[in-house]
C-alpha atoms as a PDB file:
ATOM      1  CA  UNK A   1       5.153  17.199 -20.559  1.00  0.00           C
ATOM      2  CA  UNK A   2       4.609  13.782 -22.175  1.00  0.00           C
ATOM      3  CA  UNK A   3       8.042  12.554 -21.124  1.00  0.00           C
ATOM      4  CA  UNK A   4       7.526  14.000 -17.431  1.00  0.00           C
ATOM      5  CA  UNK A   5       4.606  11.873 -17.157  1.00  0.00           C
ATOM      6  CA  UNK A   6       6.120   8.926 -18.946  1.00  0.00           C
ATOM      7  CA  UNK A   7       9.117   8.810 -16.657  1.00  0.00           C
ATOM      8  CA  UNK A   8       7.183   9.250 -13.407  1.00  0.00           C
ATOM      9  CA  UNK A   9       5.072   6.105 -14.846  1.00  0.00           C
ATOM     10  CA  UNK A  10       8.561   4.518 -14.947  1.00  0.00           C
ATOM     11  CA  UNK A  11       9.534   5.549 -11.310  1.00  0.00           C
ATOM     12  CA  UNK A  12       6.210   4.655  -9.488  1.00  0.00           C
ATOM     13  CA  UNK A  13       6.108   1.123 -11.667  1.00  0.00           C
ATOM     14  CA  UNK A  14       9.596   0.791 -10.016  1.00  0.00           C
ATOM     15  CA  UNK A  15       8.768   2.154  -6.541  1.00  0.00           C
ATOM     16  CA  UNK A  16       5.658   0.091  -6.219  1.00  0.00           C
ATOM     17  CA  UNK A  17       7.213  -2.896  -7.364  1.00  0.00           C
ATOM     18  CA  UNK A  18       9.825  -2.050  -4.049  1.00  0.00           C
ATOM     19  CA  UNK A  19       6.905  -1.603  -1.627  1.00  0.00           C
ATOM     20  CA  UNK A  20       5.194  -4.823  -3.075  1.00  0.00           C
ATOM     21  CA  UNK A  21       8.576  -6.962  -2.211  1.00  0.00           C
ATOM     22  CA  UNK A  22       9.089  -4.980   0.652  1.00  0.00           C
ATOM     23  CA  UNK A  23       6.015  -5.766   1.715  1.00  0.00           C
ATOM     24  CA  UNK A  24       6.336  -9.454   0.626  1.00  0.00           C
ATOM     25  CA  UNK A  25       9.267  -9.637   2.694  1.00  0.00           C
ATOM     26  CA  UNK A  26       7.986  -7.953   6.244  1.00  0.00           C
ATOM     27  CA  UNK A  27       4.555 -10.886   5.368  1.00  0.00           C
ATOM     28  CA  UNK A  28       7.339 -13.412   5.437  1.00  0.00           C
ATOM     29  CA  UNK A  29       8.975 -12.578   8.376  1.00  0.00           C
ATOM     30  CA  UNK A  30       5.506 -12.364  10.259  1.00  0.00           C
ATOM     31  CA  UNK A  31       4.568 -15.548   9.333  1.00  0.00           C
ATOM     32  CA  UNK A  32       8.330 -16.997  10.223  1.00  0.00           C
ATOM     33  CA  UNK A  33       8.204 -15.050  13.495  1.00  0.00           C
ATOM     34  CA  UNK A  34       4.192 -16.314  14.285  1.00  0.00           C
ATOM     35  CA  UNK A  35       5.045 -20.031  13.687  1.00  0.00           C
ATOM     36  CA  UNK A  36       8.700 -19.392  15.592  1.00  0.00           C
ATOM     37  CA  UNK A  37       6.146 -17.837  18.507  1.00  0.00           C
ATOM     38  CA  UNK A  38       3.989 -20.945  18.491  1.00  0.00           C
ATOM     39  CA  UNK A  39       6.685 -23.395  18.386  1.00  0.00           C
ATOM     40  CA  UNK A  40       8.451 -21.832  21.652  1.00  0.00           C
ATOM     41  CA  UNK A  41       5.121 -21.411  23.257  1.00  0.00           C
ATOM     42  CA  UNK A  42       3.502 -24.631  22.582  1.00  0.00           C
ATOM     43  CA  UNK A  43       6.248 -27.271  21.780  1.00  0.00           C
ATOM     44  CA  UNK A  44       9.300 -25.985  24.244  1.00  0.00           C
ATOM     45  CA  UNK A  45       6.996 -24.015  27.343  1.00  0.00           C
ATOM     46  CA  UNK A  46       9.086 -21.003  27.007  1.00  0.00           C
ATOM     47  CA  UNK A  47       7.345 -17.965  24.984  1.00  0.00           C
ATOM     48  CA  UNK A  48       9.856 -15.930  23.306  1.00  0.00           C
ATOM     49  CA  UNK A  49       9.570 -12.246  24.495  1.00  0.00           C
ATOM     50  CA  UNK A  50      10.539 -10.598  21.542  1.00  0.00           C
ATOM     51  CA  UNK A  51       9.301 -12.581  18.640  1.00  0.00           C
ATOM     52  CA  UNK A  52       5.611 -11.274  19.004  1.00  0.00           C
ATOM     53  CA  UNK A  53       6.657  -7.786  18.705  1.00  0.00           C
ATOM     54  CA  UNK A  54       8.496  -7.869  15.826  1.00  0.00           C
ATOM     55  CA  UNK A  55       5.662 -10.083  14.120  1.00  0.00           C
ATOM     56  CA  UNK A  56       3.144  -7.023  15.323  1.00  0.00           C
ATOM     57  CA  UNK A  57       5.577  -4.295  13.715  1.00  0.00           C
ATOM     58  CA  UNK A  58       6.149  -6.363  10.472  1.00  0.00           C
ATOM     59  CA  UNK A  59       2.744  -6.982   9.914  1.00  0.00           C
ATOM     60  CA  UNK A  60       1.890  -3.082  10.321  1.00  0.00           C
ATOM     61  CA  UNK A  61       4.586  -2.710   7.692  1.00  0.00           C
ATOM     62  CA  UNK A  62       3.485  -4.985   5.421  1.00  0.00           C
ATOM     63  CA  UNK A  63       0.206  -3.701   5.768  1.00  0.00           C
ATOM     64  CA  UNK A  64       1.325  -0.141   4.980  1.00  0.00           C
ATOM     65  CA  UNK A  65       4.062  -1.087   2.134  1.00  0.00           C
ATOM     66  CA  UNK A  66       1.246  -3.468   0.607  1.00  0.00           C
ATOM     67  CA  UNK A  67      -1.877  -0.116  -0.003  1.00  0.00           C
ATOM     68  CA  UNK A  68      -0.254   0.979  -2.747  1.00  0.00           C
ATOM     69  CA  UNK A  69       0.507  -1.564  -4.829  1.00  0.00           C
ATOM     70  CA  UNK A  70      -3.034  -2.537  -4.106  1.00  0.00           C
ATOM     71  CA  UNK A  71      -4.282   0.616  -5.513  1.00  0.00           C
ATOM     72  CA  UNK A  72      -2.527   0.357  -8.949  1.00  0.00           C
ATOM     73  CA  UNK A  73      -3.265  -2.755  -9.173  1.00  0.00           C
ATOM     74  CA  UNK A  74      -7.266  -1.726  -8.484  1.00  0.00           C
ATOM     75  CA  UNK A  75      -7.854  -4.311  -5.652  1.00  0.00           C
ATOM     76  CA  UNK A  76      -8.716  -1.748  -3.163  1.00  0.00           C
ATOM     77  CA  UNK A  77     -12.638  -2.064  -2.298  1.00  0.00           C
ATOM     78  CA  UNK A  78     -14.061   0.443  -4.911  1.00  0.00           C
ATOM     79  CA  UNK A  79     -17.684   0.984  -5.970  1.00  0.00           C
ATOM     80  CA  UNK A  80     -17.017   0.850  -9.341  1.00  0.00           C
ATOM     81  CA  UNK A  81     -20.511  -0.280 -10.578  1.00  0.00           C
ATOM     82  CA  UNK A  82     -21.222   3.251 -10.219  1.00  0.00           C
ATOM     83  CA  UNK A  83     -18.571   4.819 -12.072  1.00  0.00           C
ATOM     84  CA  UNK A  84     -19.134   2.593 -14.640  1.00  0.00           C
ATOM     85  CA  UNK A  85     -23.227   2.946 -14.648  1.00  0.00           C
ATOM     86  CA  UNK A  86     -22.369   6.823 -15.170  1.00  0.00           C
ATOM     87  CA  UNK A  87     -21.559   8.510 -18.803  1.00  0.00           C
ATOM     88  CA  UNK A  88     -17.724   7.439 -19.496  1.00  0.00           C
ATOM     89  CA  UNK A  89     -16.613  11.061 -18.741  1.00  0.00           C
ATOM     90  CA  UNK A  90     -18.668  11.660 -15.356  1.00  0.00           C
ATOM     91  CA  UNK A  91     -17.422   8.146 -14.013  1.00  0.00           C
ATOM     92  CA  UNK A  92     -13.696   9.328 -15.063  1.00  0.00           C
ATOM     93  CA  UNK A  93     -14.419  12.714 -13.206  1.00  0.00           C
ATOM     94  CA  UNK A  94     -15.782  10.618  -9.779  1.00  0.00           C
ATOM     95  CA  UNK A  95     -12.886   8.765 -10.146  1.00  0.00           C
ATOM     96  CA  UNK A  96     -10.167  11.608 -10.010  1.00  0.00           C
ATOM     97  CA  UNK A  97     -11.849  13.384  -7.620  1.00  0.00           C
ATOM     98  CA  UNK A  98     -11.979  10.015  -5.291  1.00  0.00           C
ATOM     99  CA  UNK A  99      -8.267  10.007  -5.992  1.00  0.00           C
ATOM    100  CA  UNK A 100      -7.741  13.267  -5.050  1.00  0.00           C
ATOM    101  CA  UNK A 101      -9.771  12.726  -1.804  1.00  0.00           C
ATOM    102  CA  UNK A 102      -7.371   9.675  -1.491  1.00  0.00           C
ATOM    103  CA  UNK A 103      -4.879  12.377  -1.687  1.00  0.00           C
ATOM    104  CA  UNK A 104      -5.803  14.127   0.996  1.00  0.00           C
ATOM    105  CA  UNK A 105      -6.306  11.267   3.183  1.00  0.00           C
ATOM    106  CA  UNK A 106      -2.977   9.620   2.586  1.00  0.00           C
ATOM    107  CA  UNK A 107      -1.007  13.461   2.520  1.00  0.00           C
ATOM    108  CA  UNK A 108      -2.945  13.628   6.235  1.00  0.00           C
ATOM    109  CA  UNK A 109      -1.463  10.770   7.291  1.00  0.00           C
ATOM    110  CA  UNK A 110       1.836  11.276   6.457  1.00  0.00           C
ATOM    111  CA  UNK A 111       2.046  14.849   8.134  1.00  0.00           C
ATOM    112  CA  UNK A 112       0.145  13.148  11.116  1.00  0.00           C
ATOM    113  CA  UNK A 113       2.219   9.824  10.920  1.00  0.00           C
ATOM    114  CA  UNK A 114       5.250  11.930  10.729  1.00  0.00           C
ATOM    115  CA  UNK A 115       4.495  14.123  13.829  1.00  0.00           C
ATOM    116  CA  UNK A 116       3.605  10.780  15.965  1.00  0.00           C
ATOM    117  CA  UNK A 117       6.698   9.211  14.893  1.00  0.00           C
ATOM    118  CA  UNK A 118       8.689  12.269  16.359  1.00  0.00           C
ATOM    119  CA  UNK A 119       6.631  12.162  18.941  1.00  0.00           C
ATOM    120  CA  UNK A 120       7.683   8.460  20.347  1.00  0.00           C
ATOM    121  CA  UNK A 121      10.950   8.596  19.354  1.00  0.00           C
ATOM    122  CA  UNK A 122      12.173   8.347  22.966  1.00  0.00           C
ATOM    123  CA  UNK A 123      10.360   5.318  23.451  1.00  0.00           C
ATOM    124  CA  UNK A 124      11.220   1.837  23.562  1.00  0.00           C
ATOM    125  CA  UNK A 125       9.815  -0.980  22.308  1.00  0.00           C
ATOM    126  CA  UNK A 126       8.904  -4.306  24.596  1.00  0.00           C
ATOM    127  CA  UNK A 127      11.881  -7.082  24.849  1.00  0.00           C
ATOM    128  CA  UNK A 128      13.772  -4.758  22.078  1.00  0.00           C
ATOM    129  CA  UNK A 129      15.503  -2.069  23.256  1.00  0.00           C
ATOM    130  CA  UNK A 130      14.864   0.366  20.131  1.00  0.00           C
ATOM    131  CA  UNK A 131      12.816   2.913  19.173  1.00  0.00           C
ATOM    132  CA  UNK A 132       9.050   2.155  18.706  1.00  0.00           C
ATOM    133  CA  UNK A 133       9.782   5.242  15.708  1.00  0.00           C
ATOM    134  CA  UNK A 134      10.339   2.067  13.585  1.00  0.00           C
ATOM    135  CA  UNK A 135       6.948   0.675  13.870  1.00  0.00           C
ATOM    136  CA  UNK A 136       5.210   3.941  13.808  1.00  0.00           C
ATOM    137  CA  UNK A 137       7.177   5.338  10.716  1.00  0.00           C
ATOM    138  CA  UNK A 138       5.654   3.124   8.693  1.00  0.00           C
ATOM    139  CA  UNK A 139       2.572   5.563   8.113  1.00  0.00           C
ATOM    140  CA  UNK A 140       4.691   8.135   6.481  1.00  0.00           C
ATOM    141  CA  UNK A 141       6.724   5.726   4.509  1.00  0.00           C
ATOM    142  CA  UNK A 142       4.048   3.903   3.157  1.00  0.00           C
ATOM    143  CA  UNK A 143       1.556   7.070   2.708  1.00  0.00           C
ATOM    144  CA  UNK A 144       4.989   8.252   0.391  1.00  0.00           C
ATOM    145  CA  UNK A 145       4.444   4.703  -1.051  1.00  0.00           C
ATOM    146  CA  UNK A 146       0.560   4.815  -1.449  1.00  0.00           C
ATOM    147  CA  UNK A 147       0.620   8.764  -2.210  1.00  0.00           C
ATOM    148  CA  UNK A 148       2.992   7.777  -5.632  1.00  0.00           C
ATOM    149  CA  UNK A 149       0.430   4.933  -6.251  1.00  0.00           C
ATOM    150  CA  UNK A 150      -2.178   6.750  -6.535  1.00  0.00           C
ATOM    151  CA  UNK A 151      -0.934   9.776  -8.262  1.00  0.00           C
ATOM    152  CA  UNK A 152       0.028   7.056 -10.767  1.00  0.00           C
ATOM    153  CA  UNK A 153      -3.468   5.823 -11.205  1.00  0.00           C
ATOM    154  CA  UNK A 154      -4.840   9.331 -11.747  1.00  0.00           C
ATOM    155  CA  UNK A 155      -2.099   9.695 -15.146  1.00  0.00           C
ATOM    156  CA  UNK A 156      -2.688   6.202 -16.143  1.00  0.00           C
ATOM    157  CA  UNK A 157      -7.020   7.088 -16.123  1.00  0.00           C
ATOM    158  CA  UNK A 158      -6.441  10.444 -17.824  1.00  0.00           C
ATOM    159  CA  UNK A 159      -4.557   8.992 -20.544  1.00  0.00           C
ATOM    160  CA  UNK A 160      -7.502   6.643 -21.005  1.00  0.00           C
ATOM    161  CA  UNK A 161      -6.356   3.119 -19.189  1.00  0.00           C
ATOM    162  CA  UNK A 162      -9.875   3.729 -17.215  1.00  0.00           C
ATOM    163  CA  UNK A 163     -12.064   1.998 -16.653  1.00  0.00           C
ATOM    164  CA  UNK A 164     -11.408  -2.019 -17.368  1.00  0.00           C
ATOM    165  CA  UNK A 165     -15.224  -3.073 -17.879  1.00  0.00           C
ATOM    166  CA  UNK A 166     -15.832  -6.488 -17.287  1.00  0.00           C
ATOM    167  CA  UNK A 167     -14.836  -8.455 -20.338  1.00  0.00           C
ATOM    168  CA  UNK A 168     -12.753  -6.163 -21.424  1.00  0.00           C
ATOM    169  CA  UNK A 169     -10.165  -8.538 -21.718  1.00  0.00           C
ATOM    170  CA  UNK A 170     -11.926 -11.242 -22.966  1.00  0.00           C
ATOM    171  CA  UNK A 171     -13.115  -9.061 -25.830  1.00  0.00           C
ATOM    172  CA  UNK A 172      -9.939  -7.930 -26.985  1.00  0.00           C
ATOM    173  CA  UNK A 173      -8.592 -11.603 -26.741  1.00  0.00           C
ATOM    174  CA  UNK A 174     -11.241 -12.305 -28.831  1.00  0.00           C
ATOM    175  CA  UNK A 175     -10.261  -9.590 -31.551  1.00  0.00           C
ATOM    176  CA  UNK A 176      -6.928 -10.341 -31.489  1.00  0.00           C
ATOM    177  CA  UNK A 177      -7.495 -14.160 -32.686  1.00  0.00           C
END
């Protein structure tokens, strides 16, 4: 059981590291595509018709790839004060069950994100010519993403890497000098 766990640690460190880039990489091309927009709008006085909608779809992929590296990473908004106010072992139990509730959510929206991505398939997008299924199948990719995240999270906290305290890692800097 210990090595199950230990090498699904080892795949979501790897699969959130590929939604992080991938992420990194759809913020990039927003940003490229936004100042490209501005520049054709502003500078030349002809708007490009298809830059904007790629920017919109990238950024809603980003947005979706980027969740759940945020969650192992613990920069979602939390309200940690009280988990950590409670006894060690009834903070750890709010915690899982707020993960499993995340769960729930996220599992939601991928049968839901799924569905509406079937649904629109025949559907175009504006200026493009292909399927808007590419922008909206981002919800089910990155609820895959977020769902591995989190179930990540819930190992790492049960085999007691919860919760960091504040100064927890200036105390053991301390202790190790």
């Amino acid at each position: 059981m210990k090595n199950a766990l230990s090498l699904f640690l080892r795949f979501e460190t790897i699969t959130t590291r590929i939604a992080l880039w991938a992420a990194i990489g759809f913020l990039v091309l927003a940003t490229a595509l936004a100042v490209y927009q501005v520049t054709t709008r502003f500078a030349f006085g002809q708007p490009s018709t298809w830059s904007e909608v790629i920017t919109r779809s990238a950024m809603i992929w980003s947005v979706f790839l980027g969740v759940g590296p945020a969650f192992r990473e613990g920069t979602m908004i939390a309200l940690e004060f009280i988990q950590t106010a409670l006894p060690r072992r009834l903070g750890h139990a709010l915690y899982q069950v707020s993960m499993v509730l995340t769960l729930i959510f996220f599992g939601i929206l991928f049968w839901q994100g799924l569905a509406m991505t079937e649904r629109v398939a025949g559907q175009t997008l504006a200026a493009l010519q292909i399927s808007i299924a590419w922008v909206y199948a981002a919800l089910p990719v990155g609820s895959v993403f977020i769902a591995l995240s989190v179930l990540g999270c819930m190992i790492r906290a049960a085999q007691g890497d919860w919760p960091k305290r504040d100064g927890d890692d200036i105390l053991r800097a301390e202790g190790a000098s």
